[in-house]
C-alpha atoms as a PDB file:
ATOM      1  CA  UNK A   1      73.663-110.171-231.609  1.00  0.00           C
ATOM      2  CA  UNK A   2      71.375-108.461-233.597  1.00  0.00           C
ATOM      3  CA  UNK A   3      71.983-108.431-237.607  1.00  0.00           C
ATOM      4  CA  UNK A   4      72.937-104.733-237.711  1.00  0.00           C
ATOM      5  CA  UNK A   5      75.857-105.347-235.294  1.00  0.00           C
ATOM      6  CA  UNK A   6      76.931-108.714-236.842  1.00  0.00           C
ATOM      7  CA  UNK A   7      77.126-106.658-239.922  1.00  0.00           C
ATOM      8  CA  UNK A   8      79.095-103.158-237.900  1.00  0.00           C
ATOM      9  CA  UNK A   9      81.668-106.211-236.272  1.00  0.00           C
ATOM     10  CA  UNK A  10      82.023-107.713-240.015  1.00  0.00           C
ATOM     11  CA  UNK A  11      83.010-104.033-241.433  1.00  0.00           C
ATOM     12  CA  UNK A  12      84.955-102.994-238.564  1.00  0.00           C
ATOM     13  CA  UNK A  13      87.296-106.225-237.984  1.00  0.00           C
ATOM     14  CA  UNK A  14      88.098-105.633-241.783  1.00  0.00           C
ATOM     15  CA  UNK A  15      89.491-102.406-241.886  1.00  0.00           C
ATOM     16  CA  UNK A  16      92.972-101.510-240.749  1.00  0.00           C
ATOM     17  CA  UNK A  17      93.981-100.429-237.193  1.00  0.00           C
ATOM     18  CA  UNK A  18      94.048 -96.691-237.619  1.00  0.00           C
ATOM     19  CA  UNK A  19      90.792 -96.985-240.151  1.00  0.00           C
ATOM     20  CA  UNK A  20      89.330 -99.072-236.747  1.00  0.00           C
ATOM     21  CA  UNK A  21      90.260 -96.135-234.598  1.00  0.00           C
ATOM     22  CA  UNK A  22      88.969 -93.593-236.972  1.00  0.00           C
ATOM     23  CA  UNK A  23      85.409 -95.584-236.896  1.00  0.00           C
ATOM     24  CA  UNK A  24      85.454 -95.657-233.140  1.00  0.00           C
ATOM     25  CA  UNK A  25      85.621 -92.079-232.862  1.00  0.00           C
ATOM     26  CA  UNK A  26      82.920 -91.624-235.081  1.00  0.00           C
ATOM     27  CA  UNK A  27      80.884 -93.823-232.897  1.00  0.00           C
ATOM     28  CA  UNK A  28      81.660 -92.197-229.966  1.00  0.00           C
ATOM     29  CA  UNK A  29      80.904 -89.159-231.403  1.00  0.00           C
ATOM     30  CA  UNK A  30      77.958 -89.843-232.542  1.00  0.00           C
ATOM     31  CA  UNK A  31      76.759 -91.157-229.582  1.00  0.00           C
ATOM     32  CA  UNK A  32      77.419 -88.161-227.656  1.00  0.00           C
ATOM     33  CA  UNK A  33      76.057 -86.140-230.163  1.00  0.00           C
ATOM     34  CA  UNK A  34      72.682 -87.735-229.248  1.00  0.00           C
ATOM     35  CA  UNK A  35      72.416 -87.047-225.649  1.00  0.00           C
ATOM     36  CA  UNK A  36      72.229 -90.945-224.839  1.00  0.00           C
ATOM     37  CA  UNK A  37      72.395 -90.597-220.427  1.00  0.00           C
ATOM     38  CA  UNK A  38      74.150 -93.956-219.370  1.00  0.00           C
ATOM     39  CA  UNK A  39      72.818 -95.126-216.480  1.00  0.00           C
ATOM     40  CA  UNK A  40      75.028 -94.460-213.535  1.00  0.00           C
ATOM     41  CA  UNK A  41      77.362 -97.495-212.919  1.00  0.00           C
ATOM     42  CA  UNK A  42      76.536 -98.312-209.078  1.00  0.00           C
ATOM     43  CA  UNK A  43      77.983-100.778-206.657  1.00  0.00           C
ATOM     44  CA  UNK A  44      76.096-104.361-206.995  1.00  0.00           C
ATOM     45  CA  UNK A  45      73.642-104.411-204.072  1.00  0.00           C
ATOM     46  CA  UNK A  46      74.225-108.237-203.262  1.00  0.00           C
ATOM     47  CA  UNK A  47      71.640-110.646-201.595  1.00  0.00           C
ATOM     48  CA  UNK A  48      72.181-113.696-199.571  1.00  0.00           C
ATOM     49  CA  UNK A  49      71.955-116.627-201.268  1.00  0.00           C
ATOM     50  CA  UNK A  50      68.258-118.686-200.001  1.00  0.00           C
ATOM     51  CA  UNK A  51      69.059-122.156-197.700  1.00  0.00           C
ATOM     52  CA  UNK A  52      68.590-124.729-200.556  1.00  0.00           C
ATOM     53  CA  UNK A  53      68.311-121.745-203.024  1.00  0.00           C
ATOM     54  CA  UNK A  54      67.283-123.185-206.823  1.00  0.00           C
ATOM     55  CA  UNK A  55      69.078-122.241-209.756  1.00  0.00           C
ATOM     56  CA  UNK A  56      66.216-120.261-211.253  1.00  0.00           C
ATOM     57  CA  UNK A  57      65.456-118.273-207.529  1.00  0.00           C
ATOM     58  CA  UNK A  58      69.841-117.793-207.805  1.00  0.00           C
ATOM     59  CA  UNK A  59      69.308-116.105-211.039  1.00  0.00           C
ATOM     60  CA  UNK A  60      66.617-113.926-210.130  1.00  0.00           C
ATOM     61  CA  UNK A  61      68.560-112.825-206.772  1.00  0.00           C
ATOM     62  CA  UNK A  62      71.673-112.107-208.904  1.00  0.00           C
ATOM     63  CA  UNK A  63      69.526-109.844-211.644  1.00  0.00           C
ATOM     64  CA  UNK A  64      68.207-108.157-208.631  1.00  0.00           C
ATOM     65  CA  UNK A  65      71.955-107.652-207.447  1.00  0.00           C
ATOM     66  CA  UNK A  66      73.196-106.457-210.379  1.00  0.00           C
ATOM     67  CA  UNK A  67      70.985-104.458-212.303  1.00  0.00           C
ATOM     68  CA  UNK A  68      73.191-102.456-214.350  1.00  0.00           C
ATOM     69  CA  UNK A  69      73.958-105.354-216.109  1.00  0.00           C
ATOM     70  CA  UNK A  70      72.997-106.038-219.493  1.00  0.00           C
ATOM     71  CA  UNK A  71      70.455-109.275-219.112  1.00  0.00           C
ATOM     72  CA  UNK A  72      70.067-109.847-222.420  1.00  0.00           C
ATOM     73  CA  UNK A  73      74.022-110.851-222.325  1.00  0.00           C
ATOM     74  CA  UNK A  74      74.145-112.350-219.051  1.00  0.00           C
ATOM     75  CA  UNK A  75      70.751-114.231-219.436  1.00  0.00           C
ATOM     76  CA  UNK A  76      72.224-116.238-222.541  1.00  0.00           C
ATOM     77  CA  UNK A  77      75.270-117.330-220.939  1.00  0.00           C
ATOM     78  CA  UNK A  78      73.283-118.246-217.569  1.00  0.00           C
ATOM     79  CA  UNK A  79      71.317-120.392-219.615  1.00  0.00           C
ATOM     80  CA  UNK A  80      73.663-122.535-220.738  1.00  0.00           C
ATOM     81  CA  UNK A  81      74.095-123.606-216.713  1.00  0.00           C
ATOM     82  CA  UNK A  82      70.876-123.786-216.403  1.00  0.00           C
ATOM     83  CA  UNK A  83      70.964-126.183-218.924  1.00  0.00           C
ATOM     84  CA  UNK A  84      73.260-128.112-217.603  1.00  0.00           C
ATOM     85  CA  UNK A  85      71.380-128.491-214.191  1.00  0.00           C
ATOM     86  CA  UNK A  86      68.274-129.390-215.534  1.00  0.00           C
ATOM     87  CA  UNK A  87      69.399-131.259-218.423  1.00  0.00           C
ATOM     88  CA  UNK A  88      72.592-132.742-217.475  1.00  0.00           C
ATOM     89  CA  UNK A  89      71.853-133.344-214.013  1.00  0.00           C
ATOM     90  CA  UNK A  90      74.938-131.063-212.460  1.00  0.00           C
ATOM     91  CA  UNK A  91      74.349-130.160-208.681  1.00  0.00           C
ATOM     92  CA  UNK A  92      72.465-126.808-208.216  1.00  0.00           C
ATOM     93  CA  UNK A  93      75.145-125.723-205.823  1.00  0.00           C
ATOM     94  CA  UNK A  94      78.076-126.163-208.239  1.00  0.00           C
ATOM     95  CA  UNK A  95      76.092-124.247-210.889  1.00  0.00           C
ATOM     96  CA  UNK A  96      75.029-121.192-208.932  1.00  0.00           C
ATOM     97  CA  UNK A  97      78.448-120.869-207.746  1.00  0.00           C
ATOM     98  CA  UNK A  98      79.557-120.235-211.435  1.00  0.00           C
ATOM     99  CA  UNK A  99      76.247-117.913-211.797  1.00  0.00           C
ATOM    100  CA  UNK A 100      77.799-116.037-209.390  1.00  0.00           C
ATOM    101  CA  UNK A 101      81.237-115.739-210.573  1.00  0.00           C
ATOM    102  CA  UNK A 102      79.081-114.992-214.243  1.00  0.00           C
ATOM    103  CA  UNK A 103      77.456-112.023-213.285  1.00  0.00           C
ATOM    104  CA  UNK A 104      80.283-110.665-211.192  1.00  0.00           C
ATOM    105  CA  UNK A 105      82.623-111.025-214.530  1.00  0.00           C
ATOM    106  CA  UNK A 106      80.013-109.454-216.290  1.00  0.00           C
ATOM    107  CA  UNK A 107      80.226-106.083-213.628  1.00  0.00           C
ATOM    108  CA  UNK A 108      84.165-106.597-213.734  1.00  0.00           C
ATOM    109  CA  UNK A 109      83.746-106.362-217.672  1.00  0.00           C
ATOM    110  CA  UNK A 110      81.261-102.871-217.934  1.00  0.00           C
ATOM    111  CA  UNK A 111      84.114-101.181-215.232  1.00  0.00           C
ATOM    112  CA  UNK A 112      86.475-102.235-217.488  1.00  0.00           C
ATOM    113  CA  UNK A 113      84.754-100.141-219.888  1.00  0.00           C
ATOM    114  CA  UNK A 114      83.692 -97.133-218.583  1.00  0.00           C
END
């Protein structure tokens, strides 16, 4: 998280509930108020998984499968597992199977909130 929203978090979990609200519609307004086009939020287009599929090839099929997704977000967190393939020696298998369940959280997550 960039210092800017570290600091927006910091000021907004500080203020009461209805002070919280009030900033939220302030955001939202502004944010409207500058045109900003979302992207439309479309079904994930999702690939077959590769015969003996790597975890690096699994996390390029799933970007490509999910491209409405923040990577930035889902990018950190998948490299932790990656991690823990390469690093810790867990089975590729086991670890693309939570990739999987990652980036479909992830999708669960943005229709959550929009």
């Amino acid at each position: 998280m960039n210092p800017r929203a570290k600091k927006l978090n910091h000021c907004f979990d500080a203020l009461p509930l209805d002070e919280q609200k009030t900033l939220l519609q302030f955001a939202e307004f502004l944010y409207q108020r500058c045109g900003i086009d979302e992207k439309p939020l479309t079904e994930p287009q999702l690939e077959d998984a590769a015969a003996n599929e790597t975890v690096v090839t699994a996390i390029k099929r799933l970007s490509r499968s999910y491209p409405m997704l923040d990577k930035s977000k889902v990018l950190h967190e998948a490299s932790g597992l990656m991690s823990q393939h390469l690093l810790q020696g867990r089975k590729a298998s086991e670890v693309i199977v939570e990739l999987e369940q990652l980036f479909a959280d992830h999708y669960q997550k943005l229709m959550e909130t929009r």
